[in-house]
N, C-alpha and C. Protein backbone atom coordinates (compact mmCIF):
# COMPACT_ATOMS: atom_id res chain seq x y z
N UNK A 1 117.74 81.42 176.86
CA UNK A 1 117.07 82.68 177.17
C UNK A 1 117.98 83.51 178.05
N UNK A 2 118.39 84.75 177.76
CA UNK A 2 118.95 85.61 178.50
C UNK A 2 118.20 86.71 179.45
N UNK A 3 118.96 86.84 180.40
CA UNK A 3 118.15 87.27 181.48
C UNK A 3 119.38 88.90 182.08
N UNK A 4 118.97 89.90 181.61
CA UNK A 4 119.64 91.09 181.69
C UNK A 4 119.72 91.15 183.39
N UNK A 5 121.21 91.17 183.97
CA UNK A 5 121.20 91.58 185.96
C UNK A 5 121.48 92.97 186.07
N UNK A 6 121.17 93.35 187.39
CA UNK A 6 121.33 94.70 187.78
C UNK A 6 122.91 95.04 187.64
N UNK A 7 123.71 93.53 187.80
CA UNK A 7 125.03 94.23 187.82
C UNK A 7 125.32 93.98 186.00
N UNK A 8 125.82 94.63 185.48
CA UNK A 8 126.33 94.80 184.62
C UNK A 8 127.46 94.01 183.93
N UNK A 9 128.40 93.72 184.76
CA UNK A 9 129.51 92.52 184.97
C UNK A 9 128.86 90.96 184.96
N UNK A 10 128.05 90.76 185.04
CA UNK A 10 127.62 89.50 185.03
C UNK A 10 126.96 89.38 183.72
N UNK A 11 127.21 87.85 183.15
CA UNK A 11 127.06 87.36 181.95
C UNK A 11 126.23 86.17 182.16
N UNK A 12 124.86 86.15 182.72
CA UNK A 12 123.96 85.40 183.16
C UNK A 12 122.81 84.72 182.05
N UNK A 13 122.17 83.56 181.56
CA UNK A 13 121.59 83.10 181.36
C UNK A 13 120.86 81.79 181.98
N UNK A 14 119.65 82.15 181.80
CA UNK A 14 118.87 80.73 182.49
C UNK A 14 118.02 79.57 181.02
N UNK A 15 118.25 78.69 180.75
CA UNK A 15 117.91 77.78 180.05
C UNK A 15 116.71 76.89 180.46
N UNK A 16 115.52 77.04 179.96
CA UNK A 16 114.77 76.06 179.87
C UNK A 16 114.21 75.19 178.93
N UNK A 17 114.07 73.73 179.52
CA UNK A 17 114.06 72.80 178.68
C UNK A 17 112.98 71.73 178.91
N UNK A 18 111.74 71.86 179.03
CA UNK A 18 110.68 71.13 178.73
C UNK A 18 111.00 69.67 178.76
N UNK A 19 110.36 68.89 179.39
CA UNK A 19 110.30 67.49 179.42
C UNK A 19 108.83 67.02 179.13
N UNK A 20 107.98 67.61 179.65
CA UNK A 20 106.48 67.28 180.05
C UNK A 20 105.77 68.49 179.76
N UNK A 21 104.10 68.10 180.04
CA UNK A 21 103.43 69.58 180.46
C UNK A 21 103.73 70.16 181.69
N UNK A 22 104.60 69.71 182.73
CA UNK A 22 104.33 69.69 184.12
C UNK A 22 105.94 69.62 184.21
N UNK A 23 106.61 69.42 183.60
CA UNK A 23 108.01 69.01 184.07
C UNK A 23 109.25 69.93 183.29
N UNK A 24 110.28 70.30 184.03
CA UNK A 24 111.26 70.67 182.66
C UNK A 24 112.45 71.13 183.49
N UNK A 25 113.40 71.36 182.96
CA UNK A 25 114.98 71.45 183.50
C UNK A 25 114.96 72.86 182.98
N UNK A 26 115.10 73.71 184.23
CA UNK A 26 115.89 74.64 184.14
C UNK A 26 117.28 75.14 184.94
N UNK A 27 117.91 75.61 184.15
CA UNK A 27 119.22 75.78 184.31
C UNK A 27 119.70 77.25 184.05
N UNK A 28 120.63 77.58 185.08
CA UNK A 28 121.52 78.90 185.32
C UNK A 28 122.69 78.98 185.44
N UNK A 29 123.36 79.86 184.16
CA UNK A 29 124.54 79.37 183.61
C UNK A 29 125.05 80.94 183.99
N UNK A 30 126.34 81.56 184.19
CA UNK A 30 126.93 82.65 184.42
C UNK A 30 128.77 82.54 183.85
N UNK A 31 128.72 83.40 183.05
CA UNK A 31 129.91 83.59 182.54
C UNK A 31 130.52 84.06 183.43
N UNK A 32 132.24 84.56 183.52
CA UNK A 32 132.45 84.97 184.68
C UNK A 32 133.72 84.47 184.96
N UNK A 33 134.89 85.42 185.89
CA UNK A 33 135.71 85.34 185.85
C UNK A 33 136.16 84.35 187.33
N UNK A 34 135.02 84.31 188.39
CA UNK A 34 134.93 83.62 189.48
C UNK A 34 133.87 83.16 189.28
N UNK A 35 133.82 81.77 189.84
CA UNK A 35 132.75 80.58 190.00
C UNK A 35 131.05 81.20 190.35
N UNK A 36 130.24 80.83 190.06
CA UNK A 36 128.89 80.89 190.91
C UNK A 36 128.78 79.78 191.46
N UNK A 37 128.63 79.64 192.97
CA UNK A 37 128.02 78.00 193.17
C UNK A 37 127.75 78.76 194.55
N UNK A 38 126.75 77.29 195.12
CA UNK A 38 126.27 77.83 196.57
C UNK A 38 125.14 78.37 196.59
N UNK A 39 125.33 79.49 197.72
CA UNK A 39 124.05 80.29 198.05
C UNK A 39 123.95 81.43 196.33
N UNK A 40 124.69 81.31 196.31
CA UNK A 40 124.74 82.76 194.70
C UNK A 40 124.09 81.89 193.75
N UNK A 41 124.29 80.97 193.25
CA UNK A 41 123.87 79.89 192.74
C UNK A 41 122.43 79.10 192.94
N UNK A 42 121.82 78.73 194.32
CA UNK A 42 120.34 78.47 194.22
C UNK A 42 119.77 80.24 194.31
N UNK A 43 120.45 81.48 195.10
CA UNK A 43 119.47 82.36 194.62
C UNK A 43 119.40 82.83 192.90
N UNK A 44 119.98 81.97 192.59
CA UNK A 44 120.04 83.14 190.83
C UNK A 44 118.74 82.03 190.23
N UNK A 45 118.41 80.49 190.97
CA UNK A 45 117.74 79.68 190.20
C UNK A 45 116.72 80.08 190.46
N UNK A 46 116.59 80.35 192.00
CA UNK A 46 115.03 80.15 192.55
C UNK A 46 114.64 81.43 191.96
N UNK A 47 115.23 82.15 191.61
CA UNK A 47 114.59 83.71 190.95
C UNK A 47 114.43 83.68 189.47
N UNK A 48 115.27 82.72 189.03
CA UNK A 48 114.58 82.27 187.00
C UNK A 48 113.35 81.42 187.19
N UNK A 49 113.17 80.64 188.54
CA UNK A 49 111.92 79.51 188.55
C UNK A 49 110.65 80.54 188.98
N UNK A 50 111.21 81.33 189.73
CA UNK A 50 109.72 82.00 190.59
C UNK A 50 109.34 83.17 189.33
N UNK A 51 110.30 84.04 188.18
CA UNK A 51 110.06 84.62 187.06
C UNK A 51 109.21 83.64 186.41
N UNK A 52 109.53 82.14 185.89
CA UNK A 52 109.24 81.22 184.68
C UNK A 52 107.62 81.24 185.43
N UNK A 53 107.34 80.61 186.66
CA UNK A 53 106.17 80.31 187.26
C UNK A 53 105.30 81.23 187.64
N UNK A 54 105.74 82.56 187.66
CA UNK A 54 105.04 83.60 188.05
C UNK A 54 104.20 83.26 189.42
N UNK A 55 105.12 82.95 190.86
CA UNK A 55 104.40 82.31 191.79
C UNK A 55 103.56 81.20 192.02
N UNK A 56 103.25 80.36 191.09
CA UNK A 56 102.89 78.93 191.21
C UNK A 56 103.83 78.20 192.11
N UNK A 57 103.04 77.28 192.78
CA UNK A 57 103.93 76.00 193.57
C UNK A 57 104.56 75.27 192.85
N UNK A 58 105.69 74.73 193.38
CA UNK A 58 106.54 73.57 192.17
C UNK A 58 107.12 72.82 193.11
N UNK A 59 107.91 72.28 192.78
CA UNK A 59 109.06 71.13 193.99
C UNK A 59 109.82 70.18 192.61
N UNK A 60 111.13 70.83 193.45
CA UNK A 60 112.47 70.30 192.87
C UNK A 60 112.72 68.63 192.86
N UNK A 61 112.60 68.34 191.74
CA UNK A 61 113.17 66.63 192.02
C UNK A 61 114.34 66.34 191.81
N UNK A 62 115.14 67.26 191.46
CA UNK A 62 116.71 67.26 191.54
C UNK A 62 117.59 68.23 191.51
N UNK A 63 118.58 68.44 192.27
CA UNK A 63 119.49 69.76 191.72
C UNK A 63 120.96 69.28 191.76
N UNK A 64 121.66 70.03 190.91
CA UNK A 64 123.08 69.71 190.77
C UNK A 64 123.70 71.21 190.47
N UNK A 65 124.72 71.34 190.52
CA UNK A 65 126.00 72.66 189.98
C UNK A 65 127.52 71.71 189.48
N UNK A 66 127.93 72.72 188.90
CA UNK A 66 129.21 72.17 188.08
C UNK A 66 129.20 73.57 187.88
N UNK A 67 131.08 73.17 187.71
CA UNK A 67 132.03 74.01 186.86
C UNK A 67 132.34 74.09 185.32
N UNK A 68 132.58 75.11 184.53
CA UNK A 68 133.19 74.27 183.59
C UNK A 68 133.97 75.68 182.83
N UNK A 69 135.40 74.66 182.75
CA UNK A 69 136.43 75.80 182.93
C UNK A 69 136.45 76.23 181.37
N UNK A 70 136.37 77.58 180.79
CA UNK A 70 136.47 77.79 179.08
C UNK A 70 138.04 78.52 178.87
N UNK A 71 138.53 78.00 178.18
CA UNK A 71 139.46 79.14 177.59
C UNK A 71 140.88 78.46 178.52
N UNK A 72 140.98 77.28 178.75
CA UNK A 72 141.99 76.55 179.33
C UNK A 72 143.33 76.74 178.22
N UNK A 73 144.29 77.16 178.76
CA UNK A 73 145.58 76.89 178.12
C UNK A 73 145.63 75.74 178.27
N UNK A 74 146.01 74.79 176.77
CA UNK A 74 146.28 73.54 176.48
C UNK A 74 147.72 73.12 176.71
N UNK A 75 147.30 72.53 177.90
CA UNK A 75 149.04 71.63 178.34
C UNK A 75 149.12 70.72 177.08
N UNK A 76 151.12 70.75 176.90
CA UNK A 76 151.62 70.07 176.01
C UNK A 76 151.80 68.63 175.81
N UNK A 77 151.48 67.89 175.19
CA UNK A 77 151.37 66.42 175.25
C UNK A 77 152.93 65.54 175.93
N UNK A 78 152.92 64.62 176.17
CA UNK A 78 153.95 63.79 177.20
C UNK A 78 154.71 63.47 175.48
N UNK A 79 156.27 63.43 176.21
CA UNK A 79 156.97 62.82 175.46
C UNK A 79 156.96 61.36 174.50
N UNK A 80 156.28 60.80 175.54
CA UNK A 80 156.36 59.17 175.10
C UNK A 80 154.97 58.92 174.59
N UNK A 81 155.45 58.19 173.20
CA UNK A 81 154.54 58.00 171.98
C UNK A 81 153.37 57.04 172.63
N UNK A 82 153.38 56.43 173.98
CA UNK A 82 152.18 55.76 173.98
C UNK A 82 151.05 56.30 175.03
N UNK A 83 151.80 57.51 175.42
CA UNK A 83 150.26 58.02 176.45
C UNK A 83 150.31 59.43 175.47
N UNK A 84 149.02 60.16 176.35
CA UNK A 84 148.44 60.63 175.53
C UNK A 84 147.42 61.34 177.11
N UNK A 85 147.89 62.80 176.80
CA UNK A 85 146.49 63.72 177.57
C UNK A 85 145.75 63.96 176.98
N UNK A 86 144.25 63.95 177.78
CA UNK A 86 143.24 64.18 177.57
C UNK A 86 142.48 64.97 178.45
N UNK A 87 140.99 65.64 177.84
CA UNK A 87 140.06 66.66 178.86
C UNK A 87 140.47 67.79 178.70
N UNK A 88 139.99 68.72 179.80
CA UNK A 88 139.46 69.99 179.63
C UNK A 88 141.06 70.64 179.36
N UNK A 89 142.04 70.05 179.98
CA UNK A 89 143.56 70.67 179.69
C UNK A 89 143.94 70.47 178.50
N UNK A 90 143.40 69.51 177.91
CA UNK A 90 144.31 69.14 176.78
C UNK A 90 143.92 69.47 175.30
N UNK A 91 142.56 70.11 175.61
CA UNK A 91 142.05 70.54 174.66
C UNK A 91 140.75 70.03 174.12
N UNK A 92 139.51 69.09 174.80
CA UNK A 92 138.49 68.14 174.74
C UNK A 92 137.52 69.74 174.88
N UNK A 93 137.39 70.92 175.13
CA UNK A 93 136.41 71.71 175.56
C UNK A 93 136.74 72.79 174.40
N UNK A 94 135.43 73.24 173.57
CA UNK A 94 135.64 74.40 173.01
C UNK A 94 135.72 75.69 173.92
N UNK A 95 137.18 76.55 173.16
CA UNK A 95 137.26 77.60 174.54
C UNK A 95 135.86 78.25 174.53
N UNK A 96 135.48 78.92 173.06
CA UNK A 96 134.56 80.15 173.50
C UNK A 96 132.68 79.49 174.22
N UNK A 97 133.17 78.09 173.65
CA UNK A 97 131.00 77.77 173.96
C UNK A 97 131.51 76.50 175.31
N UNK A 98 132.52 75.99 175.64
CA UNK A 98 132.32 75.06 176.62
C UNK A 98 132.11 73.82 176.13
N UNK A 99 131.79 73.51 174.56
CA UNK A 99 131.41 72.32 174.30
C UNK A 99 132.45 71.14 174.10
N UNK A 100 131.87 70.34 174.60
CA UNK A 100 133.06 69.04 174.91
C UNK A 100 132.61 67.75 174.39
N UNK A 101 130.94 67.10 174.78
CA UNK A 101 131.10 66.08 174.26
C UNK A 101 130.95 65.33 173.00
N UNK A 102 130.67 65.93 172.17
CA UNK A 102 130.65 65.48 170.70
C UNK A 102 132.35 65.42 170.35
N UNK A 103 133.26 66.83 171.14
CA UNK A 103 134.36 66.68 170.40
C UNK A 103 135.31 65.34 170.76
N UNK A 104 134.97 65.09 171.91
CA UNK A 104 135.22 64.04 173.13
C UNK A 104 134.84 62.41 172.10
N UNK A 105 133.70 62.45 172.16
CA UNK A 105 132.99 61.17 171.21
C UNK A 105 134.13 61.21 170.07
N UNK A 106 133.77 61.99 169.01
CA UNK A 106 134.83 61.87 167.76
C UNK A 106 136.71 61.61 167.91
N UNK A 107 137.28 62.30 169.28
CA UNK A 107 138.68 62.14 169.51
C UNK A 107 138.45 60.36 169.88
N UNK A 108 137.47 60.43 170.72
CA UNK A 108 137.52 58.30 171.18
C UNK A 108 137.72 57.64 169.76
N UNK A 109 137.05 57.65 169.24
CA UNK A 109 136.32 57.13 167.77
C UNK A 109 137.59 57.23 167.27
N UNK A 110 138.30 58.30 166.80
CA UNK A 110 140.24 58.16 166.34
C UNK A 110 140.48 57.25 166.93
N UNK A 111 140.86 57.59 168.22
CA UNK A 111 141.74 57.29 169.52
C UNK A 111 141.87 55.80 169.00
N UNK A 112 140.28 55.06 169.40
CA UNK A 112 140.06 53.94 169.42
C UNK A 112 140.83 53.06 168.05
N UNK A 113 140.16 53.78 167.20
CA UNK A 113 140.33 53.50 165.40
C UNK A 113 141.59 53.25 165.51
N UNK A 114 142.94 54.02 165.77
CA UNK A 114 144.60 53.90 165.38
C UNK A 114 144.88 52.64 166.29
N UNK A 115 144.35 52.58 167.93
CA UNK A 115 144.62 51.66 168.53
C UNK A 115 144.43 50.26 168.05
N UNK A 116 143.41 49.87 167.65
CA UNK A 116 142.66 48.93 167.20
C UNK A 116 143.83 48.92 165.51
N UNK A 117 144.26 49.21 165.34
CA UNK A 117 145.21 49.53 163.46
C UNK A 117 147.22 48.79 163.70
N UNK A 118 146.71 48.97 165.70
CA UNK A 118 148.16 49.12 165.95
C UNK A 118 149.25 50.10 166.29
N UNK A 119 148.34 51.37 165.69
CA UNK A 119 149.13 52.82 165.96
C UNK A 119 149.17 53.22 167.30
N UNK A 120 149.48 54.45 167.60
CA UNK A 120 149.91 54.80 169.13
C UNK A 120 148.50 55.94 169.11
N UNK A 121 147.95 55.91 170.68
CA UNK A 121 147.13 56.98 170.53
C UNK A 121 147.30 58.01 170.40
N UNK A 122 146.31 59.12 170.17
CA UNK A 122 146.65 60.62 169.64
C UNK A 122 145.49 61.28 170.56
N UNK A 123 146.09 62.43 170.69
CA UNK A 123 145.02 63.08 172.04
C UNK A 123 144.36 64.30 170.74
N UNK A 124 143.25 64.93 171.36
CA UNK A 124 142.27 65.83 170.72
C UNK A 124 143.00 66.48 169.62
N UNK A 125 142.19 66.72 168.50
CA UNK A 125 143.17 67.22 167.19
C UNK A 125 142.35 69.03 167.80
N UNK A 126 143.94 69.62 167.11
CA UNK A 126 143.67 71.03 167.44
C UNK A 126 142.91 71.52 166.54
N UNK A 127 142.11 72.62 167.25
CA UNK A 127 141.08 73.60 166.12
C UNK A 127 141.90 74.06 165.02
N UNK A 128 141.05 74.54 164.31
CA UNK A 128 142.23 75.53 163.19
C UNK A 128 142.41 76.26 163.31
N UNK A 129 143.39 77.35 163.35
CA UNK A 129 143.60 78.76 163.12
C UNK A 129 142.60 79.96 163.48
N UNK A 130 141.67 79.58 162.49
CA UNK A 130 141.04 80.75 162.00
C UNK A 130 140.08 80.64 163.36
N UNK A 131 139.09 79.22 163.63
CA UNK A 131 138.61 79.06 164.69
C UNK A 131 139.36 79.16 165.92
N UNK A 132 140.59 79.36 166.45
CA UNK A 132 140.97 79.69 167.38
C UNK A 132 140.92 80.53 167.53
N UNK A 133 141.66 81.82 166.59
CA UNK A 133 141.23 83.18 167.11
C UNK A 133 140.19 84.16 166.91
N UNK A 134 139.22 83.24 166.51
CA UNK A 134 137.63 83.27 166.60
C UNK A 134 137.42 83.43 167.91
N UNK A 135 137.74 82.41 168.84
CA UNK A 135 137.08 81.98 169.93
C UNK A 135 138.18 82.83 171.23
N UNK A 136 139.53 83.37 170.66
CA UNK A 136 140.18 84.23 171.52
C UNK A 136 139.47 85.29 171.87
N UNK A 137 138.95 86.03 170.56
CA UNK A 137 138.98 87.46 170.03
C UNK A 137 137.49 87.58 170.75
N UNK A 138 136.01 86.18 171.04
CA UNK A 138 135.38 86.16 171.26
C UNK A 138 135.15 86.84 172.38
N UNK A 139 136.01 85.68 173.35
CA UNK A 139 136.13 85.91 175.41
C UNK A 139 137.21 86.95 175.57
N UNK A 140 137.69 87.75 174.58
CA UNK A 140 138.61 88.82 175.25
C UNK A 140 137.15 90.24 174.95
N UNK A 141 136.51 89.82 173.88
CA UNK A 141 136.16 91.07 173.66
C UNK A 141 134.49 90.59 175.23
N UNK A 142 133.62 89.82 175.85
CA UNK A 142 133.52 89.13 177.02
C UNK A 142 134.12 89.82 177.83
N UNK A 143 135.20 89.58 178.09
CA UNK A 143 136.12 89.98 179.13
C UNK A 143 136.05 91.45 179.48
N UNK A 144 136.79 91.94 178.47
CA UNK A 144 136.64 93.62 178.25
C UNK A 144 134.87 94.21 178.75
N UNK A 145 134.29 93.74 178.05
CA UNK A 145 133.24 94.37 177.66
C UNK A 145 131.95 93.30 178.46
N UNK A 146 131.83 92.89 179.59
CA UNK A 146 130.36 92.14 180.03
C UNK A 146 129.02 92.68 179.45
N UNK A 147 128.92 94.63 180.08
CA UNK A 147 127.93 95.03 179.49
C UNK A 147 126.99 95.05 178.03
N UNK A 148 127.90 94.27 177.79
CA UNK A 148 127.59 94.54 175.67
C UNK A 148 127.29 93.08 175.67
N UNK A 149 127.48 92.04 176.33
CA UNK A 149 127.15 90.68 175.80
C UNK A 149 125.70 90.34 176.10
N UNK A 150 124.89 91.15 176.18
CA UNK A 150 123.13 90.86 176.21
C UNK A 150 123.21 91.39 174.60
N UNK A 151 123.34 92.17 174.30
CA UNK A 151 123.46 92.84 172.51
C UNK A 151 124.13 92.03 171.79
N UNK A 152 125.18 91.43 172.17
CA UNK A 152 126.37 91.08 171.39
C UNK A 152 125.55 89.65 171.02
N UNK A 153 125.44 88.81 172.20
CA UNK A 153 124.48 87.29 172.23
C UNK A 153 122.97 87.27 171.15
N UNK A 154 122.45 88.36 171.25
CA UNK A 154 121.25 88.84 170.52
C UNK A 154 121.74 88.87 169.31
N UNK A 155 122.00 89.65 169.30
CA UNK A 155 122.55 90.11 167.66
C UNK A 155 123.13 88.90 167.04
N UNK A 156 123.84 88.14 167.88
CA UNK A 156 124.56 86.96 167.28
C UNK A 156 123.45 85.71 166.51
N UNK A 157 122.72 85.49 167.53
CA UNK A 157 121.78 84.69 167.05
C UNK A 157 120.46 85.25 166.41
N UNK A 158 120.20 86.02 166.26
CA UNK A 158 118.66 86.95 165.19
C UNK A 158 119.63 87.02 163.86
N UNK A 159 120.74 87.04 163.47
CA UNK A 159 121.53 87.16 162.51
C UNK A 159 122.12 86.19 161.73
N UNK A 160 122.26 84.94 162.44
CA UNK A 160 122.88 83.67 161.73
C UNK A 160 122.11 82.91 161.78
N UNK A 161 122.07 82.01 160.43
CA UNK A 161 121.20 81.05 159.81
C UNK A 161 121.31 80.19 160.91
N UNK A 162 120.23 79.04 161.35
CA UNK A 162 120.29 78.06 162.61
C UNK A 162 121.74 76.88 162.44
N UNK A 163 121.63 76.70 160.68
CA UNK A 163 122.12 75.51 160.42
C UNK A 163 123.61 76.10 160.56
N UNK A 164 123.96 77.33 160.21
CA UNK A 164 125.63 77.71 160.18
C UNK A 164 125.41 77.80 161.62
N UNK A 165 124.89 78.02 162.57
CA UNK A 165 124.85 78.14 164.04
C UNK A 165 125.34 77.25 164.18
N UNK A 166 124.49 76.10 164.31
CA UNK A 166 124.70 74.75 165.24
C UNK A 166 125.86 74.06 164.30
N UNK A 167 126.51 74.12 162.97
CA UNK A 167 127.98 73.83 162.58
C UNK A 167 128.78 74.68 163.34
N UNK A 168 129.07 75.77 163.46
CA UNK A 168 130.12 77.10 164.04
C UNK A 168 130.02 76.16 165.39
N UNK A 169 128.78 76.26 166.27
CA UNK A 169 129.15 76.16 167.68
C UNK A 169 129.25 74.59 167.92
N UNK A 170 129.37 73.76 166.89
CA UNK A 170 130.04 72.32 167.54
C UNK A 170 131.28 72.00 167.01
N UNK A 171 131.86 73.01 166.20
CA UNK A 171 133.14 73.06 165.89
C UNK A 171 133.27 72.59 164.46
N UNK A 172 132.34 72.05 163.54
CA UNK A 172 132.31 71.83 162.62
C UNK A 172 131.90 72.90 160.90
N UNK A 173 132.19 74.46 161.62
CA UNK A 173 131.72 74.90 160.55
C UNK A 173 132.46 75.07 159.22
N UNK A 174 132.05 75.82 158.40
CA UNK A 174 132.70 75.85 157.10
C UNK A 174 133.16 77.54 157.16
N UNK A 175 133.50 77.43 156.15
CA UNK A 175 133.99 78.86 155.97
C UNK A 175 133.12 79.95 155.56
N UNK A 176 132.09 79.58 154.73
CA UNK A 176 131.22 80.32 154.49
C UNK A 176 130.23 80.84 156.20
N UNK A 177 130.38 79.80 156.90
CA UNK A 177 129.72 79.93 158.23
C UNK A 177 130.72 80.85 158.76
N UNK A 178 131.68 80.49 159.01
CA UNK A 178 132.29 81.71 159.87
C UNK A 178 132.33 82.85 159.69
N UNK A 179 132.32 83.18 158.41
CA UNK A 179 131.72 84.45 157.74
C UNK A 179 130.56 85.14 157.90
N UNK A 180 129.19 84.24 157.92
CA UNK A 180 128.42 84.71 158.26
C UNK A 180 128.29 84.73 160.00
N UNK A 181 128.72 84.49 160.89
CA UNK A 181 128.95 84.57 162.41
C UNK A 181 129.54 86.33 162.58
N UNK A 182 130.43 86.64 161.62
CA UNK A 182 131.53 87.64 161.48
C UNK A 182 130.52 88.57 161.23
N UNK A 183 129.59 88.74 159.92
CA UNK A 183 128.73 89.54 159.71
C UNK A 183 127.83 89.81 160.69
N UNK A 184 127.13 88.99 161.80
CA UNK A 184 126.01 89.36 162.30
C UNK A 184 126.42 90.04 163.98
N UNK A 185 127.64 89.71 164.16
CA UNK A 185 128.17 90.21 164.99
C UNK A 185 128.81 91.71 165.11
N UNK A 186 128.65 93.17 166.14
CA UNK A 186 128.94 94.56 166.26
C UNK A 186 130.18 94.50 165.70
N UNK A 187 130.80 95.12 165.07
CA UNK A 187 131.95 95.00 164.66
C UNK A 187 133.29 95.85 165.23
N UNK A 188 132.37 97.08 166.04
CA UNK A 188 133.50 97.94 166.70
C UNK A 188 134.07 97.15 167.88
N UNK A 189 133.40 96.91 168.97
CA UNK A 189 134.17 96.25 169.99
C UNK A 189 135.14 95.21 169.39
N UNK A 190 134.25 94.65 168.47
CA UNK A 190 135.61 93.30 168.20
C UNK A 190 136.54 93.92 167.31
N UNK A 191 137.06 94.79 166.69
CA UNK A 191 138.04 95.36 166.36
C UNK A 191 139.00 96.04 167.24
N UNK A 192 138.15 96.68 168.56
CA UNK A 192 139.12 97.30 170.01
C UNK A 192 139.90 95.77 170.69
N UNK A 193 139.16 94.89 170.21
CA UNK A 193 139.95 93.58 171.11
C UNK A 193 141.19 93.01 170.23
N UNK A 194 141.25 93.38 169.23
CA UNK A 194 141.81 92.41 168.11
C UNK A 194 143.53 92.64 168.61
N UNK A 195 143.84 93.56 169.33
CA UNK A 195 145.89 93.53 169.48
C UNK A 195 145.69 92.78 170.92
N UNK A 196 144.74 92.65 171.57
CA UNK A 196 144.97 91.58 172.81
C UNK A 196 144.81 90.61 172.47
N UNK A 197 143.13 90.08 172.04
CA UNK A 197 143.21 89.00 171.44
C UNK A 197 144.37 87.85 170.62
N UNK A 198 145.76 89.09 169.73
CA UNK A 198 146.21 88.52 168.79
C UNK A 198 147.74 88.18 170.19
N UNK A 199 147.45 88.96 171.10
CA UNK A 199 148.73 88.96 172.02
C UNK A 199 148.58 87.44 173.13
N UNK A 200 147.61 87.64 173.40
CA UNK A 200 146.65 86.68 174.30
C UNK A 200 147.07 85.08 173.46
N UNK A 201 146.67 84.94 172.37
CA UNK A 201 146.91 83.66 171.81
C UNK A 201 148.55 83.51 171.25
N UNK A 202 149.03 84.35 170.83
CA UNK A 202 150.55 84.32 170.99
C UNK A 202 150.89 83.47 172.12
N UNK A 203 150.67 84.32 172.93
CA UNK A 203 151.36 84.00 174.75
C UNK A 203 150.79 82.02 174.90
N UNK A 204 149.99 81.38 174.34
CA UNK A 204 149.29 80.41 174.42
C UNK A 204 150.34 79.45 173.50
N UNK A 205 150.94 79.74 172.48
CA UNK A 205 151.49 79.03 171.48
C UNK A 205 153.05 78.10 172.29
């Protein structure tokens, strides 16, 4: 669920997630070029909980914050055939959605597989192409443009089928999916991003 802020620059959503009639995890996520944590951080919650509750009493049975870094330039793997980097540097995190552990699970599952064969391990296999500068062209046109990503997020999802959704955003889509992601998305901004975007991932290679 997206939650439109007074400032404009901020790329804020709060997530809720039901456990019970009485119980449920909500969470406040902020895009962003500097961290939220702290005092910025319980006020952005306690103001999605006191919206969700409309002044009802509640009490917290747990809280936590984390980082999580998107759009990491992928350090280059070590010379010697038997180690092997891994994580958010090495390429374990999708840049544009943050997602890591499914891709994480499947690199073990190799990893493990060649070891177990005798082979040497192999660290995270790279996206393809087309999905990379998918996910450049994504957080530059983000970057540029905060104000437009309440429209841009909307539009994205009222427009794409659930099932090409949840393939595209775990890294598994097809081509016909990325296509339709392409269609449901404004098309002018992401055409003003496209000579940074294409400069931006250059500079990465």
């Amino acid at each position: 669920m997206y939650k439109r802020q007074a400032d404009p620059t901020r790329i804020l959503f709060t997530y809720v997630l039901p456990v019970s009639a009485h119980r449920a995890l909500i969470e406040v996520t902020q895009f962003g070029q500097e961290p939220l944590t702290g005092d910025a951080l319980a006020n952005d919650l306690a103001l999605a909980i006191s919206r969700r509750l409309q002044g009802s009493p509640y009490k917290t049975l747990r809280a936590e914050e984390g980082i999580l870094p998107m759009g990491l330039q992928t350090t280059p793997q070590p010379a010697e055939r038997n180690y092997v980097k891994v994580g958010l540097t090495a390429g374990a995190a999708r840049p544009c959605t943050g997602y890591a552990f499914q891709r994480i699970q499947r690199w073990a599952d190799t990893c493990a597989n060649r070891l177990g064969e005798g082979r040497a391990p192999v660290g995270h296999a790279a996206d393809p192409p087309l999905l990379r500068a998918m996910d450049h062209l994504f957080l530059s046109v983000l970057r540029a443009h905060p104000e437009k990503a309440p429209g841009i997020f909307l539009s994205l999802f009222a427009n794409t089928q659930s099932d090409r959704m949840i393939r595209f955003l775990s890294g598994r889509g097809r081509l016909s999916d990325y296509a339709n992601v392409i269609a449901a998305l404004p098309i002018l901004p992401f055409l003003q991003q496209v000579p940074k975007a294409l400069l931006w991932q250059e500079s990465w290679r």
